[in-house]
C-alpha atoms as a PDB file:
ATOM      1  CA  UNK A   1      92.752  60.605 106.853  1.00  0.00           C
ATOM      2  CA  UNK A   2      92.572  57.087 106.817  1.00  0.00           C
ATOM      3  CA  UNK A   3      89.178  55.937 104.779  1.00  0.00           C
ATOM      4  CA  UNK A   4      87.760  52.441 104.960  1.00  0.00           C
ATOM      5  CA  UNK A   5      88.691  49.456 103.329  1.00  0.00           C
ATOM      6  CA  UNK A   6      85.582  47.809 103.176  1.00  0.00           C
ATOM      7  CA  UNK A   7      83.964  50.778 101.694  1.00  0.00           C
ATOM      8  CA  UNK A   8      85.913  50.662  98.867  1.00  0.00           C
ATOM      9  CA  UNK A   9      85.208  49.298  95.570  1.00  0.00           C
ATOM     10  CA  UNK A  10      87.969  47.200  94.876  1.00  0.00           C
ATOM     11  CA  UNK A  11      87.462  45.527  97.959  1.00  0.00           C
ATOM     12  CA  UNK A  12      83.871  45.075  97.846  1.00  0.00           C
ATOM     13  CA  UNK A  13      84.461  43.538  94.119  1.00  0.00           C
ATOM     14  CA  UNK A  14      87.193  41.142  95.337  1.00  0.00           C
ATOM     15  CA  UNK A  15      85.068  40.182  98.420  1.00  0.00           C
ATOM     16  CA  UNK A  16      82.317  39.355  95.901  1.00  0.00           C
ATOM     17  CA  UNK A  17      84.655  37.706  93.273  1.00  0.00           C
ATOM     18  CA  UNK A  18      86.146  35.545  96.268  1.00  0.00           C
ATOM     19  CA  UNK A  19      82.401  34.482  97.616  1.00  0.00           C
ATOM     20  CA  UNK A  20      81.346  33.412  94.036  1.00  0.00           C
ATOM     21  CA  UNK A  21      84.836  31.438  93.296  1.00  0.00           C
ATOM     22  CA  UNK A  22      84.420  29.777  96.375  1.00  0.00           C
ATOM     23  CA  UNK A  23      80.671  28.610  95.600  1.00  0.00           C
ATOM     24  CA  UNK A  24      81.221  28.125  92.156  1.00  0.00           C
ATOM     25  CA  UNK A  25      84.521  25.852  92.405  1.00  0.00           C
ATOM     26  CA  UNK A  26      82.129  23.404  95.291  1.00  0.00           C
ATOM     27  CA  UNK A  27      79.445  23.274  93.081  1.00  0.00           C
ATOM     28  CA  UNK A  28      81.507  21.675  90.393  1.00  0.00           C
ATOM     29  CA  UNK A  29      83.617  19.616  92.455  1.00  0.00           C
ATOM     30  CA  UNK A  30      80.452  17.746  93.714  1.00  0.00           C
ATOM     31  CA  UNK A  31      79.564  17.710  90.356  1.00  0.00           C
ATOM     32  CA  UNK A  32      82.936  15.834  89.600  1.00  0.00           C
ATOM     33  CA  UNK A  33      84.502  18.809  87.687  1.00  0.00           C
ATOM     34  CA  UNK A  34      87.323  21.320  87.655  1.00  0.00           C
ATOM     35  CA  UNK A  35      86.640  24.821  86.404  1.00  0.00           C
ATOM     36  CA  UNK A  36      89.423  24.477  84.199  1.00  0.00           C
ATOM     37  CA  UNK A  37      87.492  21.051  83.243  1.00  0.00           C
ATOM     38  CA  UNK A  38      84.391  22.614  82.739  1.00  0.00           C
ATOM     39  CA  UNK A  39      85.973  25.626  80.431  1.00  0.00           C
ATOM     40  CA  UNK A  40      87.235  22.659  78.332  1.00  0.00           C
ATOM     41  CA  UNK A  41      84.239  20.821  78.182  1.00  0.00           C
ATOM     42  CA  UNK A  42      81.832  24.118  77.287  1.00  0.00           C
ATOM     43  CA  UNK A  43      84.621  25.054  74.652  1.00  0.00           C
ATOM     44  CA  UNK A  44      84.641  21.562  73.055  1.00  0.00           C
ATOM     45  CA  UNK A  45      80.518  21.552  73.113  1.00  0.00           C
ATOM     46  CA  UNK A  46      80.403  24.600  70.800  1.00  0.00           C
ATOM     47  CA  UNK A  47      82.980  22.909  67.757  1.00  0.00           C
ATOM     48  CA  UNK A  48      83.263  19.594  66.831  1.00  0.00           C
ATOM     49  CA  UNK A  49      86.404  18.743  67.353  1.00  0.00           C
ATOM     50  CA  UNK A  50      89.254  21.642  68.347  1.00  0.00           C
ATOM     51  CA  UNK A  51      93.200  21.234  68.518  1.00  0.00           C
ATOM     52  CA  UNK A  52      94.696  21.616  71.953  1.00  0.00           C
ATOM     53  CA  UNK A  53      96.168  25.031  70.917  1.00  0.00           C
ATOM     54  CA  UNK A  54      92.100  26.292  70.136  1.00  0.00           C
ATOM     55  CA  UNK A  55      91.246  24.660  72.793  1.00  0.00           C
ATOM     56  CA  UNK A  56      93.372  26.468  74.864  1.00  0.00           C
ATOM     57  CA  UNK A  57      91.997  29.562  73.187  1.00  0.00           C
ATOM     58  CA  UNK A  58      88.616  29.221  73.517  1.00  0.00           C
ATOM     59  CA  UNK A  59      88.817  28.095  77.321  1.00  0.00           C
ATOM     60  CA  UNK A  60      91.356  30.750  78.037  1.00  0.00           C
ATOM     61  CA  UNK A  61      93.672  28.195  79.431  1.00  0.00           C
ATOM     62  CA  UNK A  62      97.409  28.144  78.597  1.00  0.00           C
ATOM     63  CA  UNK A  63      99.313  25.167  76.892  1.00  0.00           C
ATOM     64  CA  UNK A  64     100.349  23.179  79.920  1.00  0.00           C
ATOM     65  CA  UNK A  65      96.850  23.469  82.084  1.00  0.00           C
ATOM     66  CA  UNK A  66      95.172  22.974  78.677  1.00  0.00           C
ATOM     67  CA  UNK A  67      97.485  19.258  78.551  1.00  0.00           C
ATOM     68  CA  UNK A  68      96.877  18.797  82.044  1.00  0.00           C
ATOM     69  CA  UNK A  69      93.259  19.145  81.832  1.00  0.00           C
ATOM     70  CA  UNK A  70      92.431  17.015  78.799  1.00  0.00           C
ATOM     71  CA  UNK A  71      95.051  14.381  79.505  1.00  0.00           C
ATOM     72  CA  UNK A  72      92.310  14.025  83.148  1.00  0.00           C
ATOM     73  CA  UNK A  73      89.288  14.407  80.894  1.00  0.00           C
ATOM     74  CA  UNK A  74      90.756  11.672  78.605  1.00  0.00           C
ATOM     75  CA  UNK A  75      91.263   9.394  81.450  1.00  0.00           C
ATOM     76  CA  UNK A  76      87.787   9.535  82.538  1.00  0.00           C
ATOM     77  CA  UNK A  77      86.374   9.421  79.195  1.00  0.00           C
ATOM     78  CA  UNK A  78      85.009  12.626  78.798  1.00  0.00           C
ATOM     79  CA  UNK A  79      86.948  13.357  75.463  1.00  0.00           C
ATOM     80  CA  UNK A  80      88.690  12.050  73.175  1.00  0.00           C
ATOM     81  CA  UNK A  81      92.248  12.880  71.107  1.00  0.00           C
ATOM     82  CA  UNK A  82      93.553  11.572  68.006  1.00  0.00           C
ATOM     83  CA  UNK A  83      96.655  12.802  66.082  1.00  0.00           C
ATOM     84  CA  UNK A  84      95.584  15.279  63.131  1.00  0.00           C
ATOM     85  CA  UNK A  85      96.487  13.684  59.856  1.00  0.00           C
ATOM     86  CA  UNK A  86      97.295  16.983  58.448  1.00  0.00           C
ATOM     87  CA  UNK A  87      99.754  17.621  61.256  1.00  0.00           C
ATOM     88  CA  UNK A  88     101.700  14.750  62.819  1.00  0.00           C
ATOM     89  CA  UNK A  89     102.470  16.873  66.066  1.00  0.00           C
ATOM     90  CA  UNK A  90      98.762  18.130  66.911  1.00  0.00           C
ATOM     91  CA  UNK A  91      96.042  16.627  68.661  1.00  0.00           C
ATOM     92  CA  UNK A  92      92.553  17.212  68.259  1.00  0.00           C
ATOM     93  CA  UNK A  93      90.005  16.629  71.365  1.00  0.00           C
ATOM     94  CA  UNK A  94      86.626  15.684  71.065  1.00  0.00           C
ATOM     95  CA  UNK A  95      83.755  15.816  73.310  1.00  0.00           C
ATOM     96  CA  UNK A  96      82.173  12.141  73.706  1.00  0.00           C
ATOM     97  CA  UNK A  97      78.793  11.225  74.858  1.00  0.00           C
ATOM     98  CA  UNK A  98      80.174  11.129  78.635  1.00  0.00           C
ATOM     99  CA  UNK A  99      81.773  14.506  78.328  1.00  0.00           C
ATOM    100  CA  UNK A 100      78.340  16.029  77.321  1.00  0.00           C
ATOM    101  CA  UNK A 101      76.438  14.659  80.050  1.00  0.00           C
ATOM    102  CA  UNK A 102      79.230  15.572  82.667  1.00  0.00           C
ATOM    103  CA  UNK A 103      79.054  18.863  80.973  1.00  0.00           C
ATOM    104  CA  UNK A 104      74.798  18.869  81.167  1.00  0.00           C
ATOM    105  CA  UNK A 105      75.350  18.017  84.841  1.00  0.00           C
ATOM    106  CA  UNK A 106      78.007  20.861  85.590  1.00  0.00           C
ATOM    107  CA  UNK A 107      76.124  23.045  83.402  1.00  0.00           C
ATOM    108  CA  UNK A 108      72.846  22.701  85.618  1.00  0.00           C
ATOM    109  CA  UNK A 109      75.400  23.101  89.092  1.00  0.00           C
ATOM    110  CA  UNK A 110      76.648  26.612  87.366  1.00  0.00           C
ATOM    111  CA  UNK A 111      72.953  27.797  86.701  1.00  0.00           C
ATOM    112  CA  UNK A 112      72.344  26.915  90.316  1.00  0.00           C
ATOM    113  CA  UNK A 113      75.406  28.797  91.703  1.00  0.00           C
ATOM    114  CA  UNK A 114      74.350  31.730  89.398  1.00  0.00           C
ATOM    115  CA  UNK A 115      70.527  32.295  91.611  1.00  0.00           C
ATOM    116  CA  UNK A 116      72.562  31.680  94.591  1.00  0.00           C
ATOM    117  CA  UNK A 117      75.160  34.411  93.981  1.00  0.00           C
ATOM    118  CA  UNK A 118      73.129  36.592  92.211  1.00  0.00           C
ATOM    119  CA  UNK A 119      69.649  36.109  93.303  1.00  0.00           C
ATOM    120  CA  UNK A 120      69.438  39.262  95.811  1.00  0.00           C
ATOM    121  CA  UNK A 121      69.003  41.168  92.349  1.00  0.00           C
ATOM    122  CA  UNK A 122      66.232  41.848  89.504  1.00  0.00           C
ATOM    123  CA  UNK A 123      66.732  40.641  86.102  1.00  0.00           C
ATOM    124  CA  UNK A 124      67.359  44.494  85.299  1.00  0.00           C
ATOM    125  CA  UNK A 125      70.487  44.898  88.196  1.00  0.00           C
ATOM    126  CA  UNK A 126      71.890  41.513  86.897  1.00  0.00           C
ATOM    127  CA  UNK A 127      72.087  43.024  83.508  1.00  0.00           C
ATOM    128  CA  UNK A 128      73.311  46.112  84.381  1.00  0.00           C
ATOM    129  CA  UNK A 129      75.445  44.544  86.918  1.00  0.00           C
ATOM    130  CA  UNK A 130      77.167  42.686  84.168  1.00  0.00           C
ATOM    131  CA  UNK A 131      77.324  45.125  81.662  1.00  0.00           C
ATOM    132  CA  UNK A 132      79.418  47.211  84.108  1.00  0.00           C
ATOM    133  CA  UNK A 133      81.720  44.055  85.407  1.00  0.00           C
ATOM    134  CA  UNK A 134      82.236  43.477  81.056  1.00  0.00           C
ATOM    135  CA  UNK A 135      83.289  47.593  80.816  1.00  0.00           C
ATOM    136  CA  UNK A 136      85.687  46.970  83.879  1.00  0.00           C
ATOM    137  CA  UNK A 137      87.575  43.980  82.794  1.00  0.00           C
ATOM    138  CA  UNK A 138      88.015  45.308  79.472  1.00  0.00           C
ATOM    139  CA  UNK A 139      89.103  48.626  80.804  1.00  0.00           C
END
């Protein structure tokens, strides 16, 4: 017996995943970011300054889109890299003044995208709507 796709969990999930990447990755392009962009920016908010390699980290990027990425936030002045003195071959990024405002901007786009993904649900579902999507990906 053949059962139906679209009753079926994974494909429900994916279908919401793909709705909320979709929304989410407009929002911040008319808000002149990347998600990869905003990752960085969010991750260099939180520390002062990072190397590219904890930068990478905290974003959850990898070494080349982590290059890639600041290399186009550098260009628009959004942060800044200088050579670590204690280690000719690293950089370390920094978040300047433009970077936090893009990042206030995108930050106020994401909270938007959040009510219109998510607003169909109480404060209590969204928790516990979350709480199971955590146990999942960590499964």
């Amino acid at each position: 017996m053949a059962s139906d796709f679209a009753s079926l969990p994974t494909w429900v999930l994916s279908s919401a995943a793909t709705r909320s990447h979709q929304l989410l990755h407009a929002a911040l392009a008319e808000a002149g970011v990347t998600g990869y962009e905003y990752r960085c920016l969010s991750a260099l908010a939180a520390a002062d300054q990072l190397s590219q390699t904890q930068l990478g980290a905290a974003a959850a990027l990898d070494a080349r889109d982590v290059t890639h990425t600041v290399r186009a936030l550098e260009t628009r002045g959004l942060v800044s890299r200088v050579r670590d003195p204690g280690h000719g071959r690293r950089q370390l990024v920094s978040l300047s003044d433009a970077g936090r405002r893009a990042l206030e901007r995108a930050a106020e786009v994401i909270a938007e995208v959040q009510e219109t993904v998510f607003g169909g649900l109480t404060s209590g579902e969204r928790v516990t709507l979350l709480a199971l999507l955590e146990r999942l990906a960590r499964a």
